[in-house]
Each structure stands twice: as structure tokens, then as C-alpha cells.
PDB file of N, CA and C in Angstrom:
ATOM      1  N   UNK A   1       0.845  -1.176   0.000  1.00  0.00           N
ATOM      2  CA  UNK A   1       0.000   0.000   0.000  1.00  0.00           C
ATOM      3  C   UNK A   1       0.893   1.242   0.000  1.00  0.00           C
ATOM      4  N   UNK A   2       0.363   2.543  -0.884  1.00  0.00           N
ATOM      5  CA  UNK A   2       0.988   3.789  -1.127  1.00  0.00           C
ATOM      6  C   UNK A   2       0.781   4.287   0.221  1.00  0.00           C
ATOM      7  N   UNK A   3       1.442   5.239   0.679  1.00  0.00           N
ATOM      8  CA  UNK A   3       1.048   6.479   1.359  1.00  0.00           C
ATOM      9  C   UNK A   3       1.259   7.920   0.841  1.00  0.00           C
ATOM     10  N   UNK A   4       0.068   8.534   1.048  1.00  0.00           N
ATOM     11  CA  UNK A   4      -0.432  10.031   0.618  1.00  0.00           C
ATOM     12  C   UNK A   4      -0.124  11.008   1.367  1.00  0.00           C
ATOM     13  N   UNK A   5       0.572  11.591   0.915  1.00  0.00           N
ATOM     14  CA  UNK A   5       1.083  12.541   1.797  1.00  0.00           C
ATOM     15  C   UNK A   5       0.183  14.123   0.915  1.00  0.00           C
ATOM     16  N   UNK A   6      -0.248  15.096   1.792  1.00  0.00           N
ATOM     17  CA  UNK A   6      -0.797  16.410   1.623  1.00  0.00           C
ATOM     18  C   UNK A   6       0.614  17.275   0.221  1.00  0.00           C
ATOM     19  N   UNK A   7       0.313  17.345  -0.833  1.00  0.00           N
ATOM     20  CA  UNK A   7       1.534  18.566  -1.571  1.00  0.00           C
ATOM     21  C   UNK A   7       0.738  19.727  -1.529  1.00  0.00           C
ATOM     22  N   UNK A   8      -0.737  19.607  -1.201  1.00  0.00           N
ATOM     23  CA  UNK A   8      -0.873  21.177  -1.302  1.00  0.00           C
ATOM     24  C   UNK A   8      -2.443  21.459  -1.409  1.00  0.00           C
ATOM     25  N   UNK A   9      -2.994  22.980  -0.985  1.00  0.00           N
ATOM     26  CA  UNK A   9      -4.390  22.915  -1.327  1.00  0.00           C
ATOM     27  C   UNK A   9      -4.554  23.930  -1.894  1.00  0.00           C
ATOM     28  N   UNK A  10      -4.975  24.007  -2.891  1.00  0.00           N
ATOM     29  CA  UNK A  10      -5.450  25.123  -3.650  1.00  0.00           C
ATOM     30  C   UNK A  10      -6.763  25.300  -4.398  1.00  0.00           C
ATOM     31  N   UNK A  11      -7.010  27.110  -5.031  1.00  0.00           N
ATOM     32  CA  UNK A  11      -7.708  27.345  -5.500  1.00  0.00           C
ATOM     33  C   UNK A  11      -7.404  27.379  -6.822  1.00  0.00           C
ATOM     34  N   UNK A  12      -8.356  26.490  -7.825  1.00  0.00           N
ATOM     35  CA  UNK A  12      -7.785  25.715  -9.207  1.00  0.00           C
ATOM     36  C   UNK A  12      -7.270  27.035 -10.112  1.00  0.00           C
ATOM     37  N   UNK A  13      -7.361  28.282  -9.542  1.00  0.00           N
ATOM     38  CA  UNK A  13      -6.778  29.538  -9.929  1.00  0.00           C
ATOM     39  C   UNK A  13      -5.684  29.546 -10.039  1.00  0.00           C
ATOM     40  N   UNK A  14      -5.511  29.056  -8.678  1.00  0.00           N
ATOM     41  CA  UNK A  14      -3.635  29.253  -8.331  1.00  0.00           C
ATOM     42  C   UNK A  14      -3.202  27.820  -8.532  1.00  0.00           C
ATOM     43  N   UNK A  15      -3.842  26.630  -8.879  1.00  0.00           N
ATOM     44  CA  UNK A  15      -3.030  25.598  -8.990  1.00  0.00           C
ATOM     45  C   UNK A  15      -1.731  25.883  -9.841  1.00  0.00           C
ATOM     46  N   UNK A  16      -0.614  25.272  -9.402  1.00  0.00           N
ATOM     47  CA  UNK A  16      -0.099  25.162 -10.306  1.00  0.00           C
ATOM     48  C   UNK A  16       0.260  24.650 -11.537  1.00  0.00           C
ATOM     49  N   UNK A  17       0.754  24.850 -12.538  1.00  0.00           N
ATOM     50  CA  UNK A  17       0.798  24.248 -14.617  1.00  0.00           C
ATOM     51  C   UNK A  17       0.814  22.986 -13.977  1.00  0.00           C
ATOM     52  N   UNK A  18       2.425  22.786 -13.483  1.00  0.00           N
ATOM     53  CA  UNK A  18       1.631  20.857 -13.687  1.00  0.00           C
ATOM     54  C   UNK A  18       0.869  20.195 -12.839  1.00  0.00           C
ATOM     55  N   UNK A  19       0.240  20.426 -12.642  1.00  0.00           N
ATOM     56  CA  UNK A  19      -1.110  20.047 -11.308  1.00  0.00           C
ATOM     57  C   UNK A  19      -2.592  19.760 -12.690  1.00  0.00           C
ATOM     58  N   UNK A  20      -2.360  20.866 -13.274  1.00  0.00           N
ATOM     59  CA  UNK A  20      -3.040  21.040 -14.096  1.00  0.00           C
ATOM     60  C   UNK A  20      -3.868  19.836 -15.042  1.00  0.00           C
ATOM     61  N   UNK A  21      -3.043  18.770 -15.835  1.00  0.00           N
ATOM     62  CA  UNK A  21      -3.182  17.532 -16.381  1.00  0.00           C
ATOM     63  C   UNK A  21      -4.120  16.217 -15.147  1.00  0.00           C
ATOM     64  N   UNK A  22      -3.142  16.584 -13.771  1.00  0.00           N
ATOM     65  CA  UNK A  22      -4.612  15.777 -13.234  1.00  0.00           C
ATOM     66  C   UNK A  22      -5.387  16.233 -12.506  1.00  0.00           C
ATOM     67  N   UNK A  23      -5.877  17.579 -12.189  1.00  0.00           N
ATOM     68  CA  UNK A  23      -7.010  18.061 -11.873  1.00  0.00           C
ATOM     69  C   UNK A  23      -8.349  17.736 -13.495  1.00  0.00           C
ATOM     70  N   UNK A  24      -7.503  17.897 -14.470  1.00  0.00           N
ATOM     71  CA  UNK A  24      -8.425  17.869 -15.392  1.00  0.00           C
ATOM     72  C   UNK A  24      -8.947  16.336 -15.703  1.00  0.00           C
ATOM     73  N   UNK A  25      -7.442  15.079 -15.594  1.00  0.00           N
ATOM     74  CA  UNK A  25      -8.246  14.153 -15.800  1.00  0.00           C
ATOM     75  C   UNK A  25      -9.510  13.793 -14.658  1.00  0.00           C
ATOM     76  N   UNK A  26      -8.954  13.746 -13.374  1.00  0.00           N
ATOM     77  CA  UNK A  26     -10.107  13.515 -12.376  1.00  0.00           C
ATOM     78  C   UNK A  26     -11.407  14.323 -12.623  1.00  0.00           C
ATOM     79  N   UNK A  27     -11.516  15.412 -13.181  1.00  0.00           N
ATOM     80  CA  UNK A  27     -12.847  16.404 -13.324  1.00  0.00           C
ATOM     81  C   UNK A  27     -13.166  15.271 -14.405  1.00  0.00           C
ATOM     82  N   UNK A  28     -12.807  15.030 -15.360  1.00  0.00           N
ATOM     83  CA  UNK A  28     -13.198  14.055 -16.485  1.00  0.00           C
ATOM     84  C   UNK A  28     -14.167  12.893 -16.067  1.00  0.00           C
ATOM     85  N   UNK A  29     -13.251  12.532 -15.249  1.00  0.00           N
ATOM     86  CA  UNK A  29     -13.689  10.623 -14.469  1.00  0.00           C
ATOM     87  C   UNK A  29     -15.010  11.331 -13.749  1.00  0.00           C
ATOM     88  N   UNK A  30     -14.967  12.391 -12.942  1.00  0.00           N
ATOM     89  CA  UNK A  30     -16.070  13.087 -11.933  1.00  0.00           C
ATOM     90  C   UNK A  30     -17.471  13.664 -12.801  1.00  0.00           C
ATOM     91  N   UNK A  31     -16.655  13.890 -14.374  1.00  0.00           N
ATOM     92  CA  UNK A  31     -17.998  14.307 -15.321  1.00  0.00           C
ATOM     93  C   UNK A  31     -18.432  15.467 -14.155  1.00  0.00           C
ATOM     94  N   UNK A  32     -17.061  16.657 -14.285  1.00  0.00           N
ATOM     95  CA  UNK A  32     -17.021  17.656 -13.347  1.00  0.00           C
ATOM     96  C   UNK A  32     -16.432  18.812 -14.080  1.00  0.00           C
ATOM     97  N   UNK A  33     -17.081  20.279 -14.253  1.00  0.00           N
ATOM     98  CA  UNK A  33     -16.910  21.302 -14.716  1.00  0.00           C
ATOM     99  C   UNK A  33     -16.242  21.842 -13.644  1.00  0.00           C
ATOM    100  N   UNK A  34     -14.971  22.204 -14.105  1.00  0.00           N
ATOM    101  CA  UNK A  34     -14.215  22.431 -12.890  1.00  0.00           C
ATOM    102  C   UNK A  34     -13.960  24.304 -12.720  1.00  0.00           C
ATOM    103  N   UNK A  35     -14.130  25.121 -11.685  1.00  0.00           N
ATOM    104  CA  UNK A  35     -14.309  26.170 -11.653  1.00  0.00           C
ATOM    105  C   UNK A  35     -13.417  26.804 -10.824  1.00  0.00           C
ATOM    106  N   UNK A  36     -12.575  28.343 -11.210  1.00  0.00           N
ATOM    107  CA  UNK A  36     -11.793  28.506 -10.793  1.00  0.00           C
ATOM    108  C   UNK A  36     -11.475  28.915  -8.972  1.00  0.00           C
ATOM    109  N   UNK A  37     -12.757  29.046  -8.672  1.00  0.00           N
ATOM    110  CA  UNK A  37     -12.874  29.364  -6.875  1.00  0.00           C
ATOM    111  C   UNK A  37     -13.037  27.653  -6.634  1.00  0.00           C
ATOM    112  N   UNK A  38     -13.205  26.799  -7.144  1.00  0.00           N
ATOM    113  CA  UNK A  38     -12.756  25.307  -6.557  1.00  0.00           C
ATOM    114  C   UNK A  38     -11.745  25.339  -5.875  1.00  0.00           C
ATOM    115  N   UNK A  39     -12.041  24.302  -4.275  1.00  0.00           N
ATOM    116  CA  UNK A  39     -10.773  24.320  -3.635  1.00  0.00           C
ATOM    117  C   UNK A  39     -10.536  22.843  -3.757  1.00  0.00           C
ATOM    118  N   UNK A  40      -8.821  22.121  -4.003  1.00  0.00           N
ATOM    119  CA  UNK A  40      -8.697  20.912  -4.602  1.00  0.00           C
ATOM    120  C   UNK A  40      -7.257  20.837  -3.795  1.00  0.00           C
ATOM    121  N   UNK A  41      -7.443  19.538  -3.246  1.00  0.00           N
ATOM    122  CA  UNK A  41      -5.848  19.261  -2.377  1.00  0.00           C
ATOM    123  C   UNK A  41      -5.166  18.006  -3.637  1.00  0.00           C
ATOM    124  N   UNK A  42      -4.471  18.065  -3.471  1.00  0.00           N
ATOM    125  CA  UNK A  42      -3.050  17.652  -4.091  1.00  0.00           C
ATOM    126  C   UNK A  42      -2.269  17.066  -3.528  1.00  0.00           C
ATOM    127  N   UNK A  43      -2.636  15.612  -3.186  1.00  0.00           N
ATOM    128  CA  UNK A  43      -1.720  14.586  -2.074  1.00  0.00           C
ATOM    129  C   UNK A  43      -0.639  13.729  -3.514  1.00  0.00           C
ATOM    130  N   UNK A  44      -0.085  13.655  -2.735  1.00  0.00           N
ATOM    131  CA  UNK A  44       1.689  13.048  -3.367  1.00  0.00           C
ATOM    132  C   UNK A  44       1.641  11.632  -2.699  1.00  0.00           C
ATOM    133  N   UNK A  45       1.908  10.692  -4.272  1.00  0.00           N
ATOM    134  CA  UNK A  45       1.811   9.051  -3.504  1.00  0.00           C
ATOM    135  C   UNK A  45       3.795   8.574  -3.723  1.00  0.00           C
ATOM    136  N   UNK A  46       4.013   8.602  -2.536  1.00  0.00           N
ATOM    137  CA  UNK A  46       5.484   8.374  -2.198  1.00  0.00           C
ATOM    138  C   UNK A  46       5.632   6.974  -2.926  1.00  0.00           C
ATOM    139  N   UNK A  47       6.858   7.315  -3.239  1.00  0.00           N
ATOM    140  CA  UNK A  47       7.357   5.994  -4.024  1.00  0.00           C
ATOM    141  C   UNK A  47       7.419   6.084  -5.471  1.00  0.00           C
ATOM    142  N   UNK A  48       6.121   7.167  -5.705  1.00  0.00           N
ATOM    143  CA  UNK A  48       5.571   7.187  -7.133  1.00  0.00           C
ATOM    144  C   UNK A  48       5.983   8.939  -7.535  1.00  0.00           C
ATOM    145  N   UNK A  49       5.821   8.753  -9.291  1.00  0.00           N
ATOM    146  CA  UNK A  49       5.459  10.247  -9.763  1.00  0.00           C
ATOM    147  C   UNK A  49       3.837  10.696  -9.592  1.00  0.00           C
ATOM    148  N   UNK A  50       3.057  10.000  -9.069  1.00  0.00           N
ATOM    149  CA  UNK A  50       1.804  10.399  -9.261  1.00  0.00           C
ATOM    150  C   UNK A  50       1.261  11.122  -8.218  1.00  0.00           C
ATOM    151  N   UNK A  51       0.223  11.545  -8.611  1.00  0.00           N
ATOM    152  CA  UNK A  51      -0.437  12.277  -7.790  1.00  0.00           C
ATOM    153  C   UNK A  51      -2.161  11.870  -7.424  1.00  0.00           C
ATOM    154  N   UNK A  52      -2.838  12.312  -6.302  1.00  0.00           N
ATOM    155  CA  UNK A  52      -4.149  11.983  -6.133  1.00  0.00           C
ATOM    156  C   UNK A  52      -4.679  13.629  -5.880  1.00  0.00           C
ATOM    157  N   UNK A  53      -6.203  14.004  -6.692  1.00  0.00           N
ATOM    158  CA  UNK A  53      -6.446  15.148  -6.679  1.00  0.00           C
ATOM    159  C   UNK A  53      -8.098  14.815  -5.735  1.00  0.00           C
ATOM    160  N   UNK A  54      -8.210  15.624  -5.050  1.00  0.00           N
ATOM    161  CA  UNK A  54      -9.193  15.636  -4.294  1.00  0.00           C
ATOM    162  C   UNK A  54     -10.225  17.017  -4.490  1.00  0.00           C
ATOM    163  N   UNK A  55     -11.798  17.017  -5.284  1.00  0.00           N
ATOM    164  CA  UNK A  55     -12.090  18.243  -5.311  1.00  0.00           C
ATOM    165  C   UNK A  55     -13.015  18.365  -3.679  1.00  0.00           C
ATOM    166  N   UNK A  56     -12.686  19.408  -2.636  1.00  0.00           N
ATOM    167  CA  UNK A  56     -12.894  18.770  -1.051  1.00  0.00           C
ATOM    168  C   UNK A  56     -14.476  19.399  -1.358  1.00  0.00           C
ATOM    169  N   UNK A  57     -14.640  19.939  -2.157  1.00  0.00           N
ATOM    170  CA  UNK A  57     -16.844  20.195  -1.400  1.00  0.00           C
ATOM    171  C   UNK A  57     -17.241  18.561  -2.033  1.00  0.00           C
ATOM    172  N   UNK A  58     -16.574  18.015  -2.608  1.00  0.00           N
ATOM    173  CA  UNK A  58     -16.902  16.304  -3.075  1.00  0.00           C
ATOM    174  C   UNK A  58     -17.184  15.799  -2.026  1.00  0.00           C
ATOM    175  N   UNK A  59     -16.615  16.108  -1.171  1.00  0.00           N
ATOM    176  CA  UNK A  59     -16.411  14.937   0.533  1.00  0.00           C
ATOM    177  C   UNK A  59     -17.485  15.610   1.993  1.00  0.00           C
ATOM    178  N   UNK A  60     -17.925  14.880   2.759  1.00  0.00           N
ATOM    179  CA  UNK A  60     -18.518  15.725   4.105  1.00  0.00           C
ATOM    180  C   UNK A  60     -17.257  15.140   4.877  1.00  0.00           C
ATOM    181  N   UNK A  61     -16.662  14.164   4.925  1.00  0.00           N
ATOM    182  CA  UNK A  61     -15.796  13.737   5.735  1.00  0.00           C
ATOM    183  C   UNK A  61     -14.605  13.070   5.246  1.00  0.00           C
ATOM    184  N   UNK A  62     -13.916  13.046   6.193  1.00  0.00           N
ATOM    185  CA  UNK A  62     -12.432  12.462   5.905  1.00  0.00           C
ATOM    186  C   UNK A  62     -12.586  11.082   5.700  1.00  0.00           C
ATOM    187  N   UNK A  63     -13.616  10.299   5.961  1.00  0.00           N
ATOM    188  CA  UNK A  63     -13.613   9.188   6.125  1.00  0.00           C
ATOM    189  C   UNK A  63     -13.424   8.201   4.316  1.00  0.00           C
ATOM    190  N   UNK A  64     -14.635   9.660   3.893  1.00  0.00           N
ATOM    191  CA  UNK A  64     -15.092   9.232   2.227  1.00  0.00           C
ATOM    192  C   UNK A  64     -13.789   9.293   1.931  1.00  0.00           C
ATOM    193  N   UNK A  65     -12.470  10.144   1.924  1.00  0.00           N
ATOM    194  CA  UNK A  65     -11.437  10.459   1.316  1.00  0.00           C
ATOM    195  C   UNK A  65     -10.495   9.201   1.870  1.00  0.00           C
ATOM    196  N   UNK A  66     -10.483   8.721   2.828  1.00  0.00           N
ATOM    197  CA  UNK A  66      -9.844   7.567   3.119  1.00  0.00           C
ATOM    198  C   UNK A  66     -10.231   5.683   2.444  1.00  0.00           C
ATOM    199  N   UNK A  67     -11.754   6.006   2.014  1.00  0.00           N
ATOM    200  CA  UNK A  67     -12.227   5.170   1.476  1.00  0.00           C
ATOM    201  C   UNK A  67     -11.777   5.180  -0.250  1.00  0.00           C
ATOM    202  N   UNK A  68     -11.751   6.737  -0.881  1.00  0.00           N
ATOM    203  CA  UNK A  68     -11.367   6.717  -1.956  1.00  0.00           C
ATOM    204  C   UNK A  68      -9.962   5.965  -2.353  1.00  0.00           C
ATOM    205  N   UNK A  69      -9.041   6.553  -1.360  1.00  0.00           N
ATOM    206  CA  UNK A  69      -7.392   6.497  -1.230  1.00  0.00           C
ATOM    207  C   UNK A  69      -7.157   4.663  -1.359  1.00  0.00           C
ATOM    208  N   UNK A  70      -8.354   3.896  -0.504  1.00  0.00           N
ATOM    209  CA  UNK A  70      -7.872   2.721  -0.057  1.00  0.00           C
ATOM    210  C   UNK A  70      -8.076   2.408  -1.652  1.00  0.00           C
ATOM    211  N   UNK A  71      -9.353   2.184  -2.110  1.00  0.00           N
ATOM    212  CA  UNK A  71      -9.339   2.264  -3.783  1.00  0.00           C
ATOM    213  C   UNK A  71      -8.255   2.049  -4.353  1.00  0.00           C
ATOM    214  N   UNK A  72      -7.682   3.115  -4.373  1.00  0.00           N
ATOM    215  CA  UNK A  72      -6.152   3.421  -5.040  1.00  0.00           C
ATOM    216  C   UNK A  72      -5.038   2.822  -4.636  1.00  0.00           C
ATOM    217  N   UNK A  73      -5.559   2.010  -3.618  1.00  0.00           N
ATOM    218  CA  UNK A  73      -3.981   1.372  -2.859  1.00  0.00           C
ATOM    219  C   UNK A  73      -3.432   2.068  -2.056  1.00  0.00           C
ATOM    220  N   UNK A  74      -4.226   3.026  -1.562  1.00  0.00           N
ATOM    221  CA  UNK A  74      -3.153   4.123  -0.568  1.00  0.00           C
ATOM    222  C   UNK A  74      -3.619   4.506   0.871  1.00  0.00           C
ATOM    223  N   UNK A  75      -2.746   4.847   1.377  1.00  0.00           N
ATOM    224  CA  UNK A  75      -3.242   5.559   2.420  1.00  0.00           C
ATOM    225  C   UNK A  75      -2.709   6.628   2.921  1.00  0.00           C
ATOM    226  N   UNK A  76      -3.661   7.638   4.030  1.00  0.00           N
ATOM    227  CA  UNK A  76      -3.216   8.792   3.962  1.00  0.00           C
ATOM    228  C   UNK A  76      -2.831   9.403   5.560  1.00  0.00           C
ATOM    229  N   UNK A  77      -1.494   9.555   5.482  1.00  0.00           N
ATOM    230  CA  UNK A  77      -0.842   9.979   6.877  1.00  0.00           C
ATOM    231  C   UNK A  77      -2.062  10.816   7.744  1.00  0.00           C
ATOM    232  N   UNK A  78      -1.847  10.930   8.856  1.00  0.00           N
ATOM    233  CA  UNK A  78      -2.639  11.430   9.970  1.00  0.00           C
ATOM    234  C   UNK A  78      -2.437  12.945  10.075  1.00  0.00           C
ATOM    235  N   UNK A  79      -1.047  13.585   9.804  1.00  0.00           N
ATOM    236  CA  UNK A  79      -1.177  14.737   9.642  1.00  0.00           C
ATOM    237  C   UNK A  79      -1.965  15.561   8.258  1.00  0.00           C
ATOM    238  N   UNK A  80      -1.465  14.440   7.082  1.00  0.00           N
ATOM    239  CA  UNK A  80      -2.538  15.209   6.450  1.00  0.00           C
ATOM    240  C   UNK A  80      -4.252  15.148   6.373  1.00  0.00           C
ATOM    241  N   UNK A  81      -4.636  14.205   7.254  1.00  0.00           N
ATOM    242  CA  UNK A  81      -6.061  14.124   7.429  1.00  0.00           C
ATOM    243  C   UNK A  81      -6.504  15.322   8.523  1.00  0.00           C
ATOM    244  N   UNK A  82      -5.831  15.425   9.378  1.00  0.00           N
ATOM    245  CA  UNK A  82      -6.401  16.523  10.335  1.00  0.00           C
ATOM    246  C   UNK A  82      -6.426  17.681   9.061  1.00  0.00           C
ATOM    247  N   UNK A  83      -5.681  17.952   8.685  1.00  0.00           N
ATOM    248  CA  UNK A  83      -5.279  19.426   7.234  1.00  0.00           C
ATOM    249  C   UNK A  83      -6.353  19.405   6.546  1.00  0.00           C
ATOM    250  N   UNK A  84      -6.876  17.920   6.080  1.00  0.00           N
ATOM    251  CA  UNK A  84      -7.570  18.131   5.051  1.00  0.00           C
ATOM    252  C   UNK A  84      -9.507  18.259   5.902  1.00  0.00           C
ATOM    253  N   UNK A  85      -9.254  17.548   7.196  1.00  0.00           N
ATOM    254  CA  UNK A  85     -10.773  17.739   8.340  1.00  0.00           C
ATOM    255  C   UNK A  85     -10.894  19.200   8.185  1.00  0.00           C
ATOM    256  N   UNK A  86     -10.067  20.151   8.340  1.00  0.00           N
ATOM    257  CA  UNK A  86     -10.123  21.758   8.577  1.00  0.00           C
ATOM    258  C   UNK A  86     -10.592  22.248   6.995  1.00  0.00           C
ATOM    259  N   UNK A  87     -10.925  21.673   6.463  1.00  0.00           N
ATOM    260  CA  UNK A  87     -11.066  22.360   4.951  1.00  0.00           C
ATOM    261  C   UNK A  87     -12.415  21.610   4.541  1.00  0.00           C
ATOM    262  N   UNK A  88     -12.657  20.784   5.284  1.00  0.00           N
ATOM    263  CA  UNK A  88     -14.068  19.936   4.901  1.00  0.00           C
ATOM    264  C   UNK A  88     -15.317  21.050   5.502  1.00  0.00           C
TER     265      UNK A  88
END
């Protein structure tokens, strides 16, 4: 299993260029018009080049986001779950 570590939360304004390619594929898979006051965290799967994009009004709880992650093979450190509880 991966672990997810928090790279960042932003407003898809300020994301940064290469963030860019998978905020858009996930809006794709989500059949999601993605808008620039969207707020979207950006967890980093260690080991890997990849990334997991989270759009957070998607979620009421951390729990759904831990259920997604397991999906993926991953899991997500404790500091960045409290980070990402404060933004839910």
C-alpha cells in the first residue's frame, strides 16, 4: 500500500501548470466542470510520480477520502487528514 502525503491545497486559480493535467483528468472521471474558486488538495503518492487530486466540497468527511485512497492502494498519513478535516 501507497502512502499520501498532503503537496498542497489550492484554488484551481492558483493551482499550479503541472497540477493542471490531473485536476483535469479527475474532473473528467467526476464528469465535473471544474471552476476557478474550486478548492482541490493535491496529495503526493510516495514511491511514485503520481499524484491523487481531491475536489474537497466532493467529501462531508475524511472518512469518504480515506475510502477513496484505499481504492487506489493508498493511504493517507494522519497529519494530512487533520489538514484536510479543517477544509471539509
Amino acid at each position: 500500500m501507497f502512502m499520501a502525503t498532503l503537496g498542497g491545497i489550492f484554488k484551481y486559480k492558483d493551482l499550479p501548470e503541472e497540477m493542471g493535467p490531473y485536476v483535469q483528468f479527475k474532473a473528467t472521471i467526476e464528469k465535473r466542470e471544474v471552476k476557478d474558486d474550486d478548492e482541490i488538495a493535491i496529495l503526493d503518492i510516495t514511491g511514485t510520480t503520481s499524484h491523487h487530486v481531491l475536489f474537497l466540497d466532493s467529501y462531508d468527511n475524511v472518512d469518504q477520502i480515506r475510502d477513496e485512497l484505499k481504492e487506489a492502494d493508498a493511504k493517507v498519513n494522519i497529519t494530512t487528514l487533520k489538514i484536510l478535516e479543517g477544509h471539509l
